[in-house]
Every structure is written in C-alpha cells, then in structure tokens.
N, C-alpha and C. Protein backbone atom coordinates (compact mmCIF):
# COMPACT_ATOMS: atom_id res chain seq x y z
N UNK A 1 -7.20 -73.68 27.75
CA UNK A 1 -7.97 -72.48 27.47
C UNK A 1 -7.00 -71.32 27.29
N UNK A 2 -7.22 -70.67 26.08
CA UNK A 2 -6.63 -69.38 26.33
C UNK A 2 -6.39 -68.39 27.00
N UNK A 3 -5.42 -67.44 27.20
CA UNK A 3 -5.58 -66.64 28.12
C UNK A 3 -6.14 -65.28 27.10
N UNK A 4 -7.24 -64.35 27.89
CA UNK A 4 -7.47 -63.31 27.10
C UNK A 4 -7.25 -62.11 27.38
N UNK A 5 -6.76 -61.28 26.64
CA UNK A 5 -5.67 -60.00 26.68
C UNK A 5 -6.96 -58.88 26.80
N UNK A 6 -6.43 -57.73 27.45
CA UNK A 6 -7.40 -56.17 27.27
C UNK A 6 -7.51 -55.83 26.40
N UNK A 7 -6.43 -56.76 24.95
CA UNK A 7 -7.13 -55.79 23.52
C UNK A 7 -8.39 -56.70 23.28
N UNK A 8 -8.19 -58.20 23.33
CA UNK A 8 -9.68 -58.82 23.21
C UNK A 8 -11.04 -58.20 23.93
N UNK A 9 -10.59 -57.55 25.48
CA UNK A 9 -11.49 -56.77 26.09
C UNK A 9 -12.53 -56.25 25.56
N UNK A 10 -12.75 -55.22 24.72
CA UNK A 10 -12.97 -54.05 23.81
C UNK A 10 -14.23 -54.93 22.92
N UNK A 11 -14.05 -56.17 22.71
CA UNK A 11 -15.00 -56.83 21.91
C UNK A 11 -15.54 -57.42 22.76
N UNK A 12 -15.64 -56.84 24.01
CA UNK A 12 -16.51 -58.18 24.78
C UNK A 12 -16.30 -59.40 25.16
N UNK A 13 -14.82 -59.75 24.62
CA UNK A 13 -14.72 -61.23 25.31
C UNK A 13 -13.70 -61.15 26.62
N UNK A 14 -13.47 -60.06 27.17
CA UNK A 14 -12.40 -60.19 28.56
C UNK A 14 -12.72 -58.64 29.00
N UNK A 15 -11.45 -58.75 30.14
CA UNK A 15 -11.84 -57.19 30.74
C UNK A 15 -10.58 -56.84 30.30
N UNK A 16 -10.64 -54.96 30.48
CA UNK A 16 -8.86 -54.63 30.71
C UNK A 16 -9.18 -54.17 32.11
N UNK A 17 -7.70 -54.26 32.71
CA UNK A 17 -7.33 -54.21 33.74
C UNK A 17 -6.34 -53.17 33.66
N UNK A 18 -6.16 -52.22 34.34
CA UNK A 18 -5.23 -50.91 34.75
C UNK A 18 -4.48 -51.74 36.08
N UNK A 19 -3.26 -51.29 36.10
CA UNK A 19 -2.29 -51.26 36.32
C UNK A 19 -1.59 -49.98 37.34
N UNK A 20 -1.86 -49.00 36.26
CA UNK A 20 -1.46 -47.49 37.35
C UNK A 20 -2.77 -46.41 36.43
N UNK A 21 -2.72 -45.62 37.45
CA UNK A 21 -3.04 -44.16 36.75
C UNK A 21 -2.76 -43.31 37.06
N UNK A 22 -2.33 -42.53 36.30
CA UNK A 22 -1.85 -41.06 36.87
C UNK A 22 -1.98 -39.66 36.48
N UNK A 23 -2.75 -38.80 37.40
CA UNK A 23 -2.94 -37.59 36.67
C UNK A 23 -1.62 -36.40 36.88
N UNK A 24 -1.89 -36.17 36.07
CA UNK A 24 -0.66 -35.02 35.76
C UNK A 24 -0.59 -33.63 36.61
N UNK A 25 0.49 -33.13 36.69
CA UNK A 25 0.43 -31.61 37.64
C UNK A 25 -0.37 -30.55 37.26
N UNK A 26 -0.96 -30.79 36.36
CA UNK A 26 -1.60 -29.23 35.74
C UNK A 26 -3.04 -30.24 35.64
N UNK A 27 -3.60 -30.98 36.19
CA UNK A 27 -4.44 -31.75 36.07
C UNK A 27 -5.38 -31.93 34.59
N UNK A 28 -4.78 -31.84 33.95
CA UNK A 28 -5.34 -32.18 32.41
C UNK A 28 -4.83 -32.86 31.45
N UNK A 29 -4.33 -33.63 32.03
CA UNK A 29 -4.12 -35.37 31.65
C UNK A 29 -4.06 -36.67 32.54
N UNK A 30 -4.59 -37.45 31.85
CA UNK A 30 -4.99 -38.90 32.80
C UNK A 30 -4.47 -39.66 32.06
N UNK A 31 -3.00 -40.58 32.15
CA UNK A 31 -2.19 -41.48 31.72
C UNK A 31 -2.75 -42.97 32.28
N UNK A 32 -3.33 -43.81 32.08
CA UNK A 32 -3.69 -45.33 32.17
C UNK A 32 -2.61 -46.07 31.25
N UNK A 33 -2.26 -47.32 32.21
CA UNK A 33 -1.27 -48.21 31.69
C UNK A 33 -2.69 -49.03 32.23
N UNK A 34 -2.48 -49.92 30.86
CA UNK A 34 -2.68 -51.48 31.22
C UNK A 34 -2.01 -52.57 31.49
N UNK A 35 -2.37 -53.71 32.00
CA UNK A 35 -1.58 -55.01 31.99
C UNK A 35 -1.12 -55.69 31.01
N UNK A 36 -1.47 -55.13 29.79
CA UNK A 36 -1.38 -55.81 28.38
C UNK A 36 -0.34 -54.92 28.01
N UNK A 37 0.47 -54.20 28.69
CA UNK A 37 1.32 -52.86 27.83
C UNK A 37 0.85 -51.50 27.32
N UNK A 38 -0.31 -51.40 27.09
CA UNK A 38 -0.80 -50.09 26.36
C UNK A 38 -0.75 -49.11 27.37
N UNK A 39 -0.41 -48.09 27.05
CA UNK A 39 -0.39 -47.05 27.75
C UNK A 39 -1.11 -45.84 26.90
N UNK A 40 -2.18 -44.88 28.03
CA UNK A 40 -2.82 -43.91 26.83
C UNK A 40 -2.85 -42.87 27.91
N UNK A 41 -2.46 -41.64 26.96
CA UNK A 41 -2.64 -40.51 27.79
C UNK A 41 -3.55 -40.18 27.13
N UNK A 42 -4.68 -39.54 28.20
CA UNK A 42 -6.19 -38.85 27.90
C UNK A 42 -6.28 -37.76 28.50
N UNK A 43 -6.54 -36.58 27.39
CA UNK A 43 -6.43 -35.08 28.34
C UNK A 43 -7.94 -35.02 28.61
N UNK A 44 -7.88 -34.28 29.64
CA UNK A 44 -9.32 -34.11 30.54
C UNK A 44 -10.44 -33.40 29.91
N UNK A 45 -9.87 -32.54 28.90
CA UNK A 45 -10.82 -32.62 27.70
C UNK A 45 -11.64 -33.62 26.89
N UNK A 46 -10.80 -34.38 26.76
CA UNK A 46 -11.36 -35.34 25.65
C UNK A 46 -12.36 -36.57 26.70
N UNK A 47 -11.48 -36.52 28.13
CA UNK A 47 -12.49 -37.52 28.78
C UNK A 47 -13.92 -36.37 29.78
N UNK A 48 -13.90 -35.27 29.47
CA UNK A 48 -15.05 -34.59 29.77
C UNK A 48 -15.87 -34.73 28.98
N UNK A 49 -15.53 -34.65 27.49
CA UNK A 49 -16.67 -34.34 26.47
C UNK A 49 -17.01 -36.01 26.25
N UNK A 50 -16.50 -36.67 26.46
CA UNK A 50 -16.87 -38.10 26.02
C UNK A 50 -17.06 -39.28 27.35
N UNK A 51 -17.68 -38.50 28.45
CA UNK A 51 -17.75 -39.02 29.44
C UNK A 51 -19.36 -39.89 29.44
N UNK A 52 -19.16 -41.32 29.74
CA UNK A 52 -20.50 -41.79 29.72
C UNK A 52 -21.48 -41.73 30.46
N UNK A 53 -21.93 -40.61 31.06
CA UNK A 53 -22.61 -39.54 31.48
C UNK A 53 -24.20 -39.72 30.62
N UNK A 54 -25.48 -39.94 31.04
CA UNK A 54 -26.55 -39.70 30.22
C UNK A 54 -26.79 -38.20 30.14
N UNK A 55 -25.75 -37.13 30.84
CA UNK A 55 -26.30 -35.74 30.33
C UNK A 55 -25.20 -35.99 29.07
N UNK A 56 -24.16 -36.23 28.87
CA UNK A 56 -23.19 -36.61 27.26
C UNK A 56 -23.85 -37.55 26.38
N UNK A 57 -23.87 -38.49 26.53
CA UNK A 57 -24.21 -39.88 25.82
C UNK A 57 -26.01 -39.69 25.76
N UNK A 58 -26.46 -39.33 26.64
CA UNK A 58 -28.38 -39.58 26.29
C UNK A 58 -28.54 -40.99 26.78
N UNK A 59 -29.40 -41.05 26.58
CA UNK A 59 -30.60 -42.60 26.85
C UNK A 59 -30.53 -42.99 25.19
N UNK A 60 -30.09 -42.53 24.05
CA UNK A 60 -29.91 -43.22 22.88
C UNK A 60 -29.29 -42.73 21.72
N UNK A 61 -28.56 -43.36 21.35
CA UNK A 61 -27.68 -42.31 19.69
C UNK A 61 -28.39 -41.10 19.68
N UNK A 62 -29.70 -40.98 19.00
CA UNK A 62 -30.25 -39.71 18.73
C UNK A 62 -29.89 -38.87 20.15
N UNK A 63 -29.76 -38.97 21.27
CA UNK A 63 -29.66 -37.99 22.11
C UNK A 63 -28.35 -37.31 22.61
N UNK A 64 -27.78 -38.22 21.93
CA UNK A 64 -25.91 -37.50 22.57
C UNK A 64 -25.53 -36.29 21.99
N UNK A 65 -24.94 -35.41 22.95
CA UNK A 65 -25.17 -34.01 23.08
C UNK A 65 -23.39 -33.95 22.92
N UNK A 66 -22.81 -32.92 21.79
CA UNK A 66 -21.66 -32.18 21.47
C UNK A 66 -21.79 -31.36 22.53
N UNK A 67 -20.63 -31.87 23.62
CA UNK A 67 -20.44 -30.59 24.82
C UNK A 67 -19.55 -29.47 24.58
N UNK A 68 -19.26 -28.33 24.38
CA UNK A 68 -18.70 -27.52 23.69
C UNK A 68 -17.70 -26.57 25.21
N UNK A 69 -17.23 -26.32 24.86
CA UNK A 69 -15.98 -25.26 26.04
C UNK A 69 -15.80 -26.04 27.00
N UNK A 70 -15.16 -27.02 26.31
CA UNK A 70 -14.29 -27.63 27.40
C UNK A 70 -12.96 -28.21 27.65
N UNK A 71 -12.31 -26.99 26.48
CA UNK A 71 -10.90 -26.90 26.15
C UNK A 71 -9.96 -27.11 27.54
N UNK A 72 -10.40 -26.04 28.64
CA UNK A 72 -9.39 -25.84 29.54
C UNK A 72 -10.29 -26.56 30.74
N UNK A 73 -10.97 -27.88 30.47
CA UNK A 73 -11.02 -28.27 31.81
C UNK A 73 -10.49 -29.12 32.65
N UNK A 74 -10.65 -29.18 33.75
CA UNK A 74 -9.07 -29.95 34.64
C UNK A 74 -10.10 -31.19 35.26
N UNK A 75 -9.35 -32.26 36.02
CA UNK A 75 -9.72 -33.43 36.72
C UNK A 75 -9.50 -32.80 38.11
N UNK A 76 -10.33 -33.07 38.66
CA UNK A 76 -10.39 -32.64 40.56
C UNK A 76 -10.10 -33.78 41.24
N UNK A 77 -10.97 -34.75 40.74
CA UNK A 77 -11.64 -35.88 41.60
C UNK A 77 -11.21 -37.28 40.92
N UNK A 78 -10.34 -38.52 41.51
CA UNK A 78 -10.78 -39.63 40.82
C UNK A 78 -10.88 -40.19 41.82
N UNK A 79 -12.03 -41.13 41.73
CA UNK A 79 -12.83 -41.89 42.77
C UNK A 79 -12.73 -43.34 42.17
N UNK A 80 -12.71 -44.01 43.02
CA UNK A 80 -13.11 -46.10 42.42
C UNK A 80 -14.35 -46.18 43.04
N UNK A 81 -14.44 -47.04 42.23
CA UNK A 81 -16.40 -47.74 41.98
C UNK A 81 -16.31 -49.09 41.52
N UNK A 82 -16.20 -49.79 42.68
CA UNK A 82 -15.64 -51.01 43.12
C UNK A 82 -14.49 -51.61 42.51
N UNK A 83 -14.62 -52.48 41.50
CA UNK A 83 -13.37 -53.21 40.83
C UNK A 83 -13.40 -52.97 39.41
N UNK A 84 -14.32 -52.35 39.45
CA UNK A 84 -14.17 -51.84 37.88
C UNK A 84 -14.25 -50.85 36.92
N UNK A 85 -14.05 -49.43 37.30
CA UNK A 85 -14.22 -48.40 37.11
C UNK A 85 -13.84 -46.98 38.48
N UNK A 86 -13.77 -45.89 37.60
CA UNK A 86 -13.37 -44.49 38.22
C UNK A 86 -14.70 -43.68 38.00
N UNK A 87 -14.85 -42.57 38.85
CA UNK A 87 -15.50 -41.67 38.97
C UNK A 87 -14.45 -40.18 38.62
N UNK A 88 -14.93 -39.72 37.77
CA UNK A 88 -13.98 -38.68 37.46
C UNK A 88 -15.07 -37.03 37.52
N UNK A 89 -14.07 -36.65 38.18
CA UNK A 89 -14.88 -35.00 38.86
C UNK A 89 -14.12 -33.94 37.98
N UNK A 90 -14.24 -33.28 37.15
CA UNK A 90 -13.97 -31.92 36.63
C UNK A 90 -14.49 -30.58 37.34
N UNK A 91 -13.71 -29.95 37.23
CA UNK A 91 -13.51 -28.58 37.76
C UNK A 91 -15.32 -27.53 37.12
N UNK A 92 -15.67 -27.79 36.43
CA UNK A 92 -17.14 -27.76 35.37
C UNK A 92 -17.83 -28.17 36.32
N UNK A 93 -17.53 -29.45 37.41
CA UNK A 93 -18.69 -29.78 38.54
C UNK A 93 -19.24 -31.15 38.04
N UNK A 94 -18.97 -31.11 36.91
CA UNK A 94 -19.56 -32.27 36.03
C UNK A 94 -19.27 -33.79 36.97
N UNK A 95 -19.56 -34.80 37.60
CA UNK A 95 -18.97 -35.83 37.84
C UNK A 95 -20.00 -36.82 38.14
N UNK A 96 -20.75 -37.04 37.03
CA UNK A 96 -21.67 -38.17 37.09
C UNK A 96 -21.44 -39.20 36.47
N UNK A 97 -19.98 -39.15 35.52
CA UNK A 97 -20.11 -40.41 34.47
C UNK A 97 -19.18 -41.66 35.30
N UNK A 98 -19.44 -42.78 34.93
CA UNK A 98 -18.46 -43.70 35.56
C UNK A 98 -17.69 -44.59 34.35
N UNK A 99 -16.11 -44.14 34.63
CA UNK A 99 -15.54 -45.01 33.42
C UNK A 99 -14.85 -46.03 33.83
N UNK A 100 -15.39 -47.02 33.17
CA UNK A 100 -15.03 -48.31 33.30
C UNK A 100 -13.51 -48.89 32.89
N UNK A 101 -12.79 -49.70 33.27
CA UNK A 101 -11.49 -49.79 32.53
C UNK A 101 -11.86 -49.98 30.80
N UNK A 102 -12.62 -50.95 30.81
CA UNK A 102 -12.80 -51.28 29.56
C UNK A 102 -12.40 -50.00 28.39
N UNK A 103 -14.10 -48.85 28.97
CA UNK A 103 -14.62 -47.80 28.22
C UNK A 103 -13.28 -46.61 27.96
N UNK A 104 -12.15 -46.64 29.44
CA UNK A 104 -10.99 -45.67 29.44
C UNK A 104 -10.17 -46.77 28.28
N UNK A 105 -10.00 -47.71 28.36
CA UNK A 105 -9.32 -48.68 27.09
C UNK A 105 -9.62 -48.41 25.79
N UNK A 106 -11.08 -48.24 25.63
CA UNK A 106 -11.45 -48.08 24.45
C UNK A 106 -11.04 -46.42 24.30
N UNK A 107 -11.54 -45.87 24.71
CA UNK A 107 -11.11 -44.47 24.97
C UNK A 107 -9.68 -44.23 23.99
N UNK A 108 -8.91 -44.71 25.05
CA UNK A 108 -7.43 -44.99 24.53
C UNK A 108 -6.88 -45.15 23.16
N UNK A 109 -7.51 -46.79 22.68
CA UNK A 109 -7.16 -47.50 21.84
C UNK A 109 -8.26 -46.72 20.28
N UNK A 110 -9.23 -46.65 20.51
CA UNK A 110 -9.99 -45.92 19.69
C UNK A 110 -10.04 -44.09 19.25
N UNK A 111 -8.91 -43.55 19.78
CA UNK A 111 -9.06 -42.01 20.04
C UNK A 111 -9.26 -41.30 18.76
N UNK A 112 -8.31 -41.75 17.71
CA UNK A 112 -8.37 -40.71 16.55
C UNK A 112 -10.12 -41.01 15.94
N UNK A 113 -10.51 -41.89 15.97
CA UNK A 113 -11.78 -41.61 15.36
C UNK A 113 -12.79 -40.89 16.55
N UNK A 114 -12.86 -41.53 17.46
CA UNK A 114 -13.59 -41.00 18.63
C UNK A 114 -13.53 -39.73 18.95
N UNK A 115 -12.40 -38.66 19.02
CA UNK A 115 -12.44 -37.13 18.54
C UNK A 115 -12.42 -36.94 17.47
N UNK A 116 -12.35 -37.49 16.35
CA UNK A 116 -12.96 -36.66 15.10
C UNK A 116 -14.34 -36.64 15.34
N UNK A 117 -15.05 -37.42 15.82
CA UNK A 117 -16.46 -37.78 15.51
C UNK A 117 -16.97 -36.72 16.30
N UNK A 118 -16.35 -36.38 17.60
CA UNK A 118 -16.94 -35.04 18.08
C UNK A 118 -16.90 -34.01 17.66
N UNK A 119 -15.98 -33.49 17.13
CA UNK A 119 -15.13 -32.34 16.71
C UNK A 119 -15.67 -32.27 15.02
N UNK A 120 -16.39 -33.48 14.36
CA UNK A 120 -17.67 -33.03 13.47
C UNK A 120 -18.74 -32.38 14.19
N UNK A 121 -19.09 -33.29 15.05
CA UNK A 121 -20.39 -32.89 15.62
C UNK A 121 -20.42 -31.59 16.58
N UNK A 122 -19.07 -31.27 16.64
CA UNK A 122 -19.17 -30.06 17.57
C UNK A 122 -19.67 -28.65 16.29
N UNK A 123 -18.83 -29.02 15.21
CA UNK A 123 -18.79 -28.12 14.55
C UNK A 123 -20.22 -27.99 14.04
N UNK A 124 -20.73 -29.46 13.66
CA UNK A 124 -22.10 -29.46 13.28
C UNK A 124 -23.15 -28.56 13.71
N UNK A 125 -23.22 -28.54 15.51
CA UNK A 125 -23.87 -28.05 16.46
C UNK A 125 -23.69 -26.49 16.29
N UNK A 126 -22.66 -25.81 16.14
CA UNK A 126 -21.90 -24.65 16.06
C UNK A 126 -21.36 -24.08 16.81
N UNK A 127 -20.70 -25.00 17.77
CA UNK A 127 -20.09 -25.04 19.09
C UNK A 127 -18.61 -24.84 18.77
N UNK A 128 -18.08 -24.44 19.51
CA UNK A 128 -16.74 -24.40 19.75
C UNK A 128 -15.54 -25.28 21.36
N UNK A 129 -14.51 -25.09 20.84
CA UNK A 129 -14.08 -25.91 22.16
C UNK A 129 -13.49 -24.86 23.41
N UNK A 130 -13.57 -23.68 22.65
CA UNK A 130 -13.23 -22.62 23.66
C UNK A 130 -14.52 -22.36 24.63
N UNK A 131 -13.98 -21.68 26.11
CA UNK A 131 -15.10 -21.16 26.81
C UNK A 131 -15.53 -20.47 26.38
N UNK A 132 -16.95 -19.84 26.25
CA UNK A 132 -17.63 -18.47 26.12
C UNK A 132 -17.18 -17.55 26.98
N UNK A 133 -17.07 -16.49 26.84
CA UNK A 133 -16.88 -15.67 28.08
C UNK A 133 -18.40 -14.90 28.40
N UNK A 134 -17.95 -14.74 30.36
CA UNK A 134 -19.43 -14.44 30.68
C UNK A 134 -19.51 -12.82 30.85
C-alpha cells in the first residue's frame, strides 16, 4: 500500500500533519511546517478573514460574508482541539473558527487564488482592508 503525503491530503485521500507552528513577535504571522516539507507563512489577516467560522463562511456559498478591516489584526490565542486542529483568537475577539491542519494546508498551498477571491469580493462589497476609524 502506498504511503499518502499532505499534498494528497487536500483531496481527501489523507491528512496533513504539522510538525511545528509558530507565531511571530509582532503576532501577525502564523508559519506551519508540515511533515511533507511545505512550509507556509499565513499573516493573521488572511487567516482572520478566511477563518471557517459560520459568522465568515455562512451555512452556504450564498452566505459568506467579505470581512473588511482587518489589515492590522494580530493572533492572541492558539488553542488545540484534539488531534486535529487549532483554535485561533484575534485581538477583534473573533475566535470561533476551528482550523484544521488540512484547511491551514490548504490555506497555505492554495493562497494566491484564495486572496484574490476575497479581495474581489471585498471590493465587490465596497469594503476595504483598512480599519474604519471610530
């Protein structure tokens, strides 16, 4: 039998598995190495706005919501949720989504389309990535 790698992961036929993670001093980046070699740095931006969260994602395509000003937000919190996933807390308060190795893999491995697709839809919305000021 074959052995199956974290890039097969991504399609459903294996898991990825992390290795290390590490957030950065200014807390707005989250570096994941896998066991397969890949390594992805994810700024806390990009894993705020694309956090699988049903207030981000919805209960269905039609409902996923372009989160907008969340240029400068930081990681507070990373939590485990059993053997297969993190709980990630932003400074926003936000910390309901749970990312799975897989979903931080895909994350990773999928990025340039996965922020364009927001960064249409942000613009779509008429949102920006800066805070508002209050």
């Amino acid at each position: 039998m074959a052995e199956v790698s974290a890039v097969e992961s991504a399609t459903g036929r294996g898991h990825a598995w992390p290795v290390e993670l590490r957030l950065s001093a200014d807390k707005r980046r989250l570096t994941v190495s896998f066991e397969d070699g890949h390594i992805f740095a994810l700024d806390a931006e990009y894993l705020r706005v694309e956090s699988p969260s049903a207030e981000v994602q919805g209960h269905s395509p039609s409902e996923r919501k372009f989160v907008a000003g969340k240029k400068d937000v930081q990681v507070i919190g990373i939590d485990r949720v059993g053997h297969y996933a993190i709980r990630l807390s932003f400074d926003d308060l936000h910390s309901t989504g749970i990312f799975s190795w897989d979903y931080l893999y895909e994350l990773g491995r999928d990025h340039a389309v996965i922020w364009n697709r927001y960064l249409e839809g942000l613009a779509a919305t008429g949102g920006s990535r800066e805070r508002r000021p209050r």
